[in-house]
Protein backbone atom coordinates (compact mmCIF):
# COMPACT_ATOMS: atom_id res chain seq x y z
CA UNK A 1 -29.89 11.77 -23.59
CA UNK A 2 -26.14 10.54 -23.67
CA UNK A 3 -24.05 11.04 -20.42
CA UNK A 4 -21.32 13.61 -20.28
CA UNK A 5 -17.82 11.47 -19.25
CA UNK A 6 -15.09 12.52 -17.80
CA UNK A 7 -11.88 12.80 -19.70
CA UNK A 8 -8.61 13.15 -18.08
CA UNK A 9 -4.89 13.85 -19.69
CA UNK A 10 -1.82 12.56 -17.24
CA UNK A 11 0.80 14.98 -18.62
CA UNK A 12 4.25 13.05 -17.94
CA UNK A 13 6.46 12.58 -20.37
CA UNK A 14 7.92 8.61 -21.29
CA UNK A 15 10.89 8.65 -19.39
CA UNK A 16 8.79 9.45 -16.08
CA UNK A 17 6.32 6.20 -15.92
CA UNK A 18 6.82 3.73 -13.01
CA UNK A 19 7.42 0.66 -15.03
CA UNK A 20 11.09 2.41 -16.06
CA UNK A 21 11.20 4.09 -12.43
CA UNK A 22 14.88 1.59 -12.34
CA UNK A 23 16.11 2.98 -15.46
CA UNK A 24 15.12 6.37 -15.45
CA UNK A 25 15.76 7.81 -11.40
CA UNK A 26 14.54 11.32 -11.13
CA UNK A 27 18.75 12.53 -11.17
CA UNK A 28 18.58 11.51 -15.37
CA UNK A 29 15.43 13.11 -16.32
CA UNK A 30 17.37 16.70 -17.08
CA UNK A 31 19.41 14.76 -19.17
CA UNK A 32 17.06 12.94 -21.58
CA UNK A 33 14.97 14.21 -24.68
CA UNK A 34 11.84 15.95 -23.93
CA UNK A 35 9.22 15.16 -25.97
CA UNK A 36 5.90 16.28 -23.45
CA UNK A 37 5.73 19.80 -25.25
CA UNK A 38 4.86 18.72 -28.72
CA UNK A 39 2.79 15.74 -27.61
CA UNK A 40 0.46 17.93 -25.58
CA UNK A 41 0.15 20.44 -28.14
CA UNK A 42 -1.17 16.96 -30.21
CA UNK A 43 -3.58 16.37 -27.84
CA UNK A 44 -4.76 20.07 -27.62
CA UNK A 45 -4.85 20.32 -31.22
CA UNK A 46 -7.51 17.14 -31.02
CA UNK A 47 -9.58 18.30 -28.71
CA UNK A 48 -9.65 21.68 -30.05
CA UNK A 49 -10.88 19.77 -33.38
CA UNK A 50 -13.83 17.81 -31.42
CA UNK A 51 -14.49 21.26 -29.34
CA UNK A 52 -13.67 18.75 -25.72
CA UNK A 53 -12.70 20.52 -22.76
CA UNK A 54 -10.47 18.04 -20.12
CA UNK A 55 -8.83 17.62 -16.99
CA UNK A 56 -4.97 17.60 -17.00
CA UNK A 57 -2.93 16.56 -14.31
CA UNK A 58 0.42 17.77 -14.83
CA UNK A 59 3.84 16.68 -12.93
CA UNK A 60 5.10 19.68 -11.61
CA UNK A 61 8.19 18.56 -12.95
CA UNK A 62 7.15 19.14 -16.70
CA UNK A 63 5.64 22.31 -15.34
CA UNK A 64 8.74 23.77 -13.90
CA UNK A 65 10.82 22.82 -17.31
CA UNK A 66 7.82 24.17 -19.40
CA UNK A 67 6.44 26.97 -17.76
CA UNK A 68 4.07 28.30 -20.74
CA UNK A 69 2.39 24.52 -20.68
CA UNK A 70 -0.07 25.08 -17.61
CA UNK A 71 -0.77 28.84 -18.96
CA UNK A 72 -1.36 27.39 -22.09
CA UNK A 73 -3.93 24.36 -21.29
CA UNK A 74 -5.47 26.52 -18.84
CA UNK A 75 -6.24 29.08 -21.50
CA UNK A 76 -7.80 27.21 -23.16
CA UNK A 77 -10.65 26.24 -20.91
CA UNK A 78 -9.16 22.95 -19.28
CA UNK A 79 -8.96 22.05 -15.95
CA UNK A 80 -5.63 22.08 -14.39
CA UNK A 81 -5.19 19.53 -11.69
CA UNK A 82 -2.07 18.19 -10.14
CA UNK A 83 -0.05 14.50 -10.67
CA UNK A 84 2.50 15.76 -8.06
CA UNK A 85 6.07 16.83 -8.58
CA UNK A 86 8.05 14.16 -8.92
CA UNK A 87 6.80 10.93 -10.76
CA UNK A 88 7.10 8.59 -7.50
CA UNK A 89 4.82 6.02 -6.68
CA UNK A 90 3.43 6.86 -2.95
CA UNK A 91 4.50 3.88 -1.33
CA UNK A 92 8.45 4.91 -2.43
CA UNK A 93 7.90 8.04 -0.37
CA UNK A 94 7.68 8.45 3.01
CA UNK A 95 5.00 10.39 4.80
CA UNK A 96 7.31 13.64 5.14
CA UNK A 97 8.69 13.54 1.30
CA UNK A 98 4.77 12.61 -0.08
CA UNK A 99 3.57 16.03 1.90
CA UNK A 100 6.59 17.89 0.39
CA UNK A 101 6.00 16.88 -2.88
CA UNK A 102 2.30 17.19 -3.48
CA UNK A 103 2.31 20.60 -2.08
CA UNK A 104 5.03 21.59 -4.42
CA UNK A 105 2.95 21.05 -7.47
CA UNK A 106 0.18 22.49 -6.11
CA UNK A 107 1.54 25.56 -5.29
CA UNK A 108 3.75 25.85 -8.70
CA UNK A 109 0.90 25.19 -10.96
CA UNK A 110 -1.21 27.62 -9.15
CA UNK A 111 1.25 29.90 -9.19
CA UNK A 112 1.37 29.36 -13.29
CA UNK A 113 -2.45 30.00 -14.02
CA UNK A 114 -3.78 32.07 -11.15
CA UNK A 115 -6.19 29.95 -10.31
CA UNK A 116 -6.90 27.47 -7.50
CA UNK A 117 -6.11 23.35 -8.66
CA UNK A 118 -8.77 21.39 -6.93
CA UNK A 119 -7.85 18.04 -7.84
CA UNK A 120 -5.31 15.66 -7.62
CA UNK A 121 -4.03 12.06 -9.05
CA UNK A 122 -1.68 10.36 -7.83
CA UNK A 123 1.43 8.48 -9.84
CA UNK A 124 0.28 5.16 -11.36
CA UNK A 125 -2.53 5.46 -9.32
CA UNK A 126 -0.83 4.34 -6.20
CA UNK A 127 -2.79 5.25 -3.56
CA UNK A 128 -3.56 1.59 -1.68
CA UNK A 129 -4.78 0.39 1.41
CA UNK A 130 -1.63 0.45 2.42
CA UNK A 131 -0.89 3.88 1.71
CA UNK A 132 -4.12 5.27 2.38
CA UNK A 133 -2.45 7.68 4.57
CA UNK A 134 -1.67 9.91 1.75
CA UNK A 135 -5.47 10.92 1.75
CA UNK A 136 -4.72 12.91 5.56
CA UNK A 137 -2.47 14.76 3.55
CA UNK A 138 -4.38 15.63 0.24
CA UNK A 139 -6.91 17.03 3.02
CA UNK A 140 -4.24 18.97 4.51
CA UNK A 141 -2.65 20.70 1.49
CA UNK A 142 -6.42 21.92 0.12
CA UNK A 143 -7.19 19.33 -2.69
CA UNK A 144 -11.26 18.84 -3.02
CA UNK A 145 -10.78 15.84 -4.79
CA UNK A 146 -8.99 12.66 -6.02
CA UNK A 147 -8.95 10.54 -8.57
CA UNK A 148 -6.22 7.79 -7.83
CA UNK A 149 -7.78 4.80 -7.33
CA UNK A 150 -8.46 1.81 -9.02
CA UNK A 151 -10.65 -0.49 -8.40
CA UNK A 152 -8.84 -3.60 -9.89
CA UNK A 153 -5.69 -5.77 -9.04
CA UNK A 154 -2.35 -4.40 -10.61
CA UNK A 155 1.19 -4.75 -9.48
CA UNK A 156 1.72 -1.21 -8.75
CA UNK A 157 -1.76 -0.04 -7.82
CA UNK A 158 -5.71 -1.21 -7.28
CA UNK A 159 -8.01 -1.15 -4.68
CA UNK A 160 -10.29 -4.13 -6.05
CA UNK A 161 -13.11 -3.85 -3.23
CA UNK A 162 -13.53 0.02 -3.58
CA UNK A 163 -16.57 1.33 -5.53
CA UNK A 164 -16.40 1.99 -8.78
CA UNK A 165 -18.13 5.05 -9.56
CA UNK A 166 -18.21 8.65 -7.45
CA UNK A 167 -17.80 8.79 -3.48
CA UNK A 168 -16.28 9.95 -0.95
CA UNK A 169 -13.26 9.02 1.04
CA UNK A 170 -13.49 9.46 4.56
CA UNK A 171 -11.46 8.70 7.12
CA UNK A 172 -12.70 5.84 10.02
CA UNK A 173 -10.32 5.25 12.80
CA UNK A 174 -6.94 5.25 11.84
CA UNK A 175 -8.17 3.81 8.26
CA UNK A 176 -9.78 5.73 5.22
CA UNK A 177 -12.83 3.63 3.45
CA UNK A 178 -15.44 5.03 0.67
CA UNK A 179 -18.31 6.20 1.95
CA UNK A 180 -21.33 7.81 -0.10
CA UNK A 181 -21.40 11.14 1.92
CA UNK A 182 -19.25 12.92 4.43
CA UNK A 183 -20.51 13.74 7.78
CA UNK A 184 -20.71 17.02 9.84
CA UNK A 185 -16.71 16.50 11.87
CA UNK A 186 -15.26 14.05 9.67
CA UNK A 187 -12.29 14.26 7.49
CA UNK A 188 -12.86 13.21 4.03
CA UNK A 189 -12.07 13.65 -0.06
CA UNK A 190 -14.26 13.20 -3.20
CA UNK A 191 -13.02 10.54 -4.90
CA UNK A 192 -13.18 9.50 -8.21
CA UNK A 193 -12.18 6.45 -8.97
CA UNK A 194 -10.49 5.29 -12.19
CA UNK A 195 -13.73 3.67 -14.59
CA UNK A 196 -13.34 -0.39 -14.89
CA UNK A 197 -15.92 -2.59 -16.71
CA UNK A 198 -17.69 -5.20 -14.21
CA UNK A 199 -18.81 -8.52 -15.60
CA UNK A 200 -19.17 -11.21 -13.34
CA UNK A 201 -17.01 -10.74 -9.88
CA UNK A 202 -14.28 -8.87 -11.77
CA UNK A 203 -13.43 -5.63 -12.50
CA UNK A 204 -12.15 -5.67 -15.92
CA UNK A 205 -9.82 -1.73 -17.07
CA UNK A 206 -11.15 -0.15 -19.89
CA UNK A 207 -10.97 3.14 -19.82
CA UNK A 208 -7.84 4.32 -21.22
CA UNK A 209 -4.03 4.10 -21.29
CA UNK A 210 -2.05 1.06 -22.36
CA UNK A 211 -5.72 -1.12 -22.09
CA UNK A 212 -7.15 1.38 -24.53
CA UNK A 213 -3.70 0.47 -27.00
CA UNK A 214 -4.49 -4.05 -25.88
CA UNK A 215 -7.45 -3.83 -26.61
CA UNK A 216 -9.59 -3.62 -29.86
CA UNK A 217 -11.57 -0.71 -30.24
CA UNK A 218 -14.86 -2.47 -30.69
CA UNK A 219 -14.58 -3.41 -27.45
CA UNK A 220 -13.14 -0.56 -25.39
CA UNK A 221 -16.40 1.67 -26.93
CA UNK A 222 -19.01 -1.51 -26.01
CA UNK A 223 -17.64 -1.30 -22.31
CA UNK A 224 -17.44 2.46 -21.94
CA UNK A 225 -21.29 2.67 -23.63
CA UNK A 226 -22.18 -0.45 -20.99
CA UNK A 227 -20.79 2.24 -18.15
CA UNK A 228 -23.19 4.60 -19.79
CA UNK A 229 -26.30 3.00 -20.72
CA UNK A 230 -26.84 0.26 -18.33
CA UNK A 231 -25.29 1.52 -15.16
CA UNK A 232 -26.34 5.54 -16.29
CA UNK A 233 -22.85 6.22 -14.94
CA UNK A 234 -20.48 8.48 -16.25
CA UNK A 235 -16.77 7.13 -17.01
CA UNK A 236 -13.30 8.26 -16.21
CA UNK A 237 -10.85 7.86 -19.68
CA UNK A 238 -7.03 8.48 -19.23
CA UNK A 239 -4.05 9.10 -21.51
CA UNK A 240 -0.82 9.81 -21.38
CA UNK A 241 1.04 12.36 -24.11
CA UNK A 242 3.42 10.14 -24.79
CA UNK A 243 1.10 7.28 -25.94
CA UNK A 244 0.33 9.71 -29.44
CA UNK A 245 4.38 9.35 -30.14
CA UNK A 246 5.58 5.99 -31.32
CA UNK A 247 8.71 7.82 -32.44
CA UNK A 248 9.84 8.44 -28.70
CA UNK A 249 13.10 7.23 -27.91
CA UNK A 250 13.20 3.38 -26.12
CA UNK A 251 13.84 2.55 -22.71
CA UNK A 252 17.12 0.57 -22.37
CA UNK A 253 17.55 -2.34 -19.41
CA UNK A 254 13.76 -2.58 -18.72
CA UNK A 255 11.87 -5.61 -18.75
CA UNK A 256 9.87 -7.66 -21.76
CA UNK A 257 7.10 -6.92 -19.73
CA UNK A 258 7.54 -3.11 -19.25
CA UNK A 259 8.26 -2.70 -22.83
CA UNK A 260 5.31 -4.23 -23.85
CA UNK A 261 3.18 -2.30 -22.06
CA UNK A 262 4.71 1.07 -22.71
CA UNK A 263 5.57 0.60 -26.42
CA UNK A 264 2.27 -1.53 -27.55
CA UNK A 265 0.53 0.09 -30.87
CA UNK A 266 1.29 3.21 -29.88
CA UNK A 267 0.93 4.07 -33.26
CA UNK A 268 -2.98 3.52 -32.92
CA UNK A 269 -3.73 5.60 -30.20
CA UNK A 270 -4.59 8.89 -32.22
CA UNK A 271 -6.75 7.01 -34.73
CA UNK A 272 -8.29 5.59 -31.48
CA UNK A 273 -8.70 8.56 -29.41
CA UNK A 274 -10.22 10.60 -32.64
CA UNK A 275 -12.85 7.68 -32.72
CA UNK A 276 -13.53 8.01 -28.60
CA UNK A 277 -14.16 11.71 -29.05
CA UNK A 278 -16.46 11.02 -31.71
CA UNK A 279 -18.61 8.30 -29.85
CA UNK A 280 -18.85 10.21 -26.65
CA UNK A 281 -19.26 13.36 -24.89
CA UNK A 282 -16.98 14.75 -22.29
CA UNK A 283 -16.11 17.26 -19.57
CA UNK A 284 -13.55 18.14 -17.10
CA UNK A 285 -13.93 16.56 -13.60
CA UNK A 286 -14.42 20.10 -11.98
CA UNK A 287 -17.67 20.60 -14.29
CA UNK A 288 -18.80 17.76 -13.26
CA UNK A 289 -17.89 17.35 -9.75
CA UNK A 290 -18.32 20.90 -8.64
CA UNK A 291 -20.40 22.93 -11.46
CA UNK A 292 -17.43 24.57 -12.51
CA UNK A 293 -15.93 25.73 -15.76
């Protein structure tokens, strides 16, 4: 019987991603060409195709420009789930601005659909051990779960010694460390870590954004179906709207290495993603996690 994975939708548009956090500060978003709307509808349009259902964490800053989006997605029988407000990786923020902000996107987007959001990523997946104080406050605000970390060394994120598939985070002292359960009078967090491929002592990404654009097919589907058949886990794929738009406008004053990330076959992704939805099954996080539709 094939295993029901989780897919996930970060909905930010290209001017928001950390590698162009330099040239693109929050004060020039309002002036730059939206292009979120029409890529989301792309993505909705696919997954109404392959009748998928996903989770979508959505900046509350797209939300509050596009109002219908959240309605919309919603309506359609996704989950809604948070990415914050503002695109800012944790450790820019303090503690004060991080408890500001994640509360402010809760609280629009639930404002939007009506309904509770449950879940929350962070930007660039940037919770760390060093800022693993932004779990006291997921806690606080009324989040049941995150799905932030990865397991993996990265410039901007990775947790490499954190477990790779469902847990808990729970908080130990003054630190937070994944645990398999939490106890009667502790503080903790599901947590759903971001899906990497393990062979040998490494975890190796596979599961979506620009490592699903690097690398061929063939071999992002043999490491998501190893996930699946030989650990009998589920995996967590991610995407970004902007990755179906090779049209979008470029980045100026950002780095070789930034651009290649960002801008690398973005013209494959749709062909890509058509083939993922046909090779595998897939469900929200809050079906999953919680029974819920």
């Amino acid at each position: 019987m094939a295993i029901t994975n989780y897919l996930t939708i970060d909905v930010e548009d290209y001017f928001h991603v950390s590698a162009f956090e330099k040239q693109s500060p929050p004060n020039t978003w309002g002036g730059r060409e939206c292009r979120v709307e029409q890529n989301t509808d792309t993505i909705l349009s696919l997954l109404d195709d392959h009748n998928v259902k996903a989770t979508f964490f959505i900046l509350g800053w797209v939300a509050e420009r596009y109002p219908q989006i959240s309605p919309m997605i919603f309506n359609q029988g996704h989950e809604i789930a948070s990415h914050g407000y503002l695109h800012q990786r944790v450790a820019l923020q303090d503690r004060k601005t991080y408890r500001n902000d994640i509360r402010r996107g809760k609280k629009l987007l639930e404002d939007q659909i009506g309904n509770e959001v449950l879940g929350y990523r962070a930007p660039s997946y940037s919770i760390t051990r060093q800022t693993d104080w932004a779990f006291d406050e997921l806690v606080e605000a009324g989040f049941q779960y995150d799905s932030s970390i990865f397991p993996m060394k990265h410039d901007f994120y990775g947790i490499p010694d954190w477990p790779r598939f469902d847990g808990y985070a729970i908080k130990d002292g003054e630190s937070w460390n994944a645990s398999d359960q939490v106890l009667e009078g502790q503080k903790g967090i599901r947590e759903l870590p971001i899906s990497t491929l393990k062979l040998g002592k490494s975890n190796l990404p596979i599961a979506g954004g620009g490592y699903f654009r690097l690398l061929p097919y063939a071999f992002t589907r043999w490491g998501l179906d190893r996930i699946n058949q030989k650990e009998q886990q589920p995996f967590v794929f991610y995407l970004h709207p902007w990755e179906f738009d090779p049209e979008q406008p470029r980045m100026e004053g950002a780095s070789a290495k930034s651009r290649f990330r960002h801008y690398l076959n973005l013209n494959k992704t749709e062909k890509r993603f058509k083939q993922l939805l046909n090779d595998f099954e897939f469900m929200p996080i809050v079906e999953g996690l919680f029974g819920k539709n």
